[in-house]
Protein backbone atom coordinates (compact mmCIF):
# COMPACT_ATOMS: atom_id res chain seq x y z
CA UNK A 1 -206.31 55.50 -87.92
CA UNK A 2 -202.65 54.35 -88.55
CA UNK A 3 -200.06 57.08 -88.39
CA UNK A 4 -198.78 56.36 -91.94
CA UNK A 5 -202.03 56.40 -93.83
CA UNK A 6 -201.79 60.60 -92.55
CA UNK A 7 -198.69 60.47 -93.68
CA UNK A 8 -199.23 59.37 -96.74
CA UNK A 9 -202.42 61.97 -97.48
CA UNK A 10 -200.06 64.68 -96.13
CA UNK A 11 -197.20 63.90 -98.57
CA UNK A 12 -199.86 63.77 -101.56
CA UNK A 13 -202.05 66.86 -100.52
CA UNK A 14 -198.29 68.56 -99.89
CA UNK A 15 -197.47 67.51 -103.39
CA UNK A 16 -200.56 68.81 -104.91
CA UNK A 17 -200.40 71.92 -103.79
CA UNK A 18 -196.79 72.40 -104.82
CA UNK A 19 -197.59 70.80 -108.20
CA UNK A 20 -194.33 68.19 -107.48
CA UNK A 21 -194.51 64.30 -107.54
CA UNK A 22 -195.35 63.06 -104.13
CA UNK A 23 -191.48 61.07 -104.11
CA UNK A 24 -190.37 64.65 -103.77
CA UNK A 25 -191.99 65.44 -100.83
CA UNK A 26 -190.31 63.51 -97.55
CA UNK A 27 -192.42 62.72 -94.52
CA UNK A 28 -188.95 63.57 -92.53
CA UNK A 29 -188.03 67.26 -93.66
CA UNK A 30 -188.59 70.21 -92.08
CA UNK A 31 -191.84 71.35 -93.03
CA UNK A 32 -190.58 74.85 -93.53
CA UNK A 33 -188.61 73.25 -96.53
CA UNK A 34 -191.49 72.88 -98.64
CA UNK A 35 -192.21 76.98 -98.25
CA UNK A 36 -195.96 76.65 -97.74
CA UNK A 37 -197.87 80.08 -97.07
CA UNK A 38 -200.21 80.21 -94.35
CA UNK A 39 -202.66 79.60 -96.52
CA UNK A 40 -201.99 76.56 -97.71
CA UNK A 41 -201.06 75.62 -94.45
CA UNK A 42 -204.73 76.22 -92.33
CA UNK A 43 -206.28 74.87 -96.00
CA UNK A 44 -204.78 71.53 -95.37
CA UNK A 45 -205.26 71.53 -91.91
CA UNK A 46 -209.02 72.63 -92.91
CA UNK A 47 -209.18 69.30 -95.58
CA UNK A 48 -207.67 67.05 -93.06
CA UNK A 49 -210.09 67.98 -90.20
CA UNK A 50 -212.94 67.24 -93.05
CA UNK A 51 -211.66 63.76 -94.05
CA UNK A 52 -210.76 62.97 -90.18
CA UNK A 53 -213.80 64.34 -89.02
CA UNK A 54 -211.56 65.72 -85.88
CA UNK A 55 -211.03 69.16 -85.10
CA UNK A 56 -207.29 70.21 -85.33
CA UNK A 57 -205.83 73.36 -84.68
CA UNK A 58 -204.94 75.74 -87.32
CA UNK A 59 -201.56 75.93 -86.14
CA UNK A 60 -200.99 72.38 -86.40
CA UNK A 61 -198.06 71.88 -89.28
CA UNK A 62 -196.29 74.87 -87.39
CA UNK A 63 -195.83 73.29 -84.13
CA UNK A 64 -194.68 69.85 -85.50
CA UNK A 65 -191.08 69.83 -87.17
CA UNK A 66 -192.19 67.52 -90.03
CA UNK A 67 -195.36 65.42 -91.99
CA UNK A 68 -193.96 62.24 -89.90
CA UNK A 69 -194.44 64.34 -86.55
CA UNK A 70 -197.76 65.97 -87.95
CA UNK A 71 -199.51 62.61 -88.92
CA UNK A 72 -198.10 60.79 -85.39
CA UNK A 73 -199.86 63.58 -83.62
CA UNK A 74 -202.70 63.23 -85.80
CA UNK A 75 -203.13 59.72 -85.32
CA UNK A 76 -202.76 59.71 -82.13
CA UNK A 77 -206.04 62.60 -81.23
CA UNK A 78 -208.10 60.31 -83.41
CA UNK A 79 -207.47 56.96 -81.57
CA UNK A 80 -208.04 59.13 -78.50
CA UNK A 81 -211.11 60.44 -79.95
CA UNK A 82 -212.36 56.60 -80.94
CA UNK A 83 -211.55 55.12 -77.99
């Protein structure tokens, strides 16, 4: 799994549940900028686990500074995972 395909599902799911365009949402902010509620949070983490078919922690956009750091992270556990 390639580090910017994650990317690009966080940005989109991020978008969705903001209700913005997905150009609005970039993969190098803070992800405390885009003021999602811990509910949104451990629901995307919830939907990425399911389409990864990798368990992540719930805490897993809090301890990465942005989507770029998330999905390297990500992408990383599932290479480790397939290897």
């Amino acid at each position: 799994m390639e580090s910017a395909r994650v990317q690009e599902w966080l940005q989109l799911h991020i978008a969705q549940l903001l209700e913005v365009s997905v150009d609005q949402i970039d993969a190098l902010s803070p992800l405390e900028n885009f003021g999602l509620g811990s509910k949104d949070a451990t629901g995307l983490v919830a939907e990425l686990d399911s389409w990864l078919k990798i368990e992540l922690p719930a805490t897993l956009v809090y301890e990465h500074e942005t989507i770029k750091a998330v999905a390297d992270h990500v992408a990383s556990l599932v290479a480790l995972r397939d290897k």
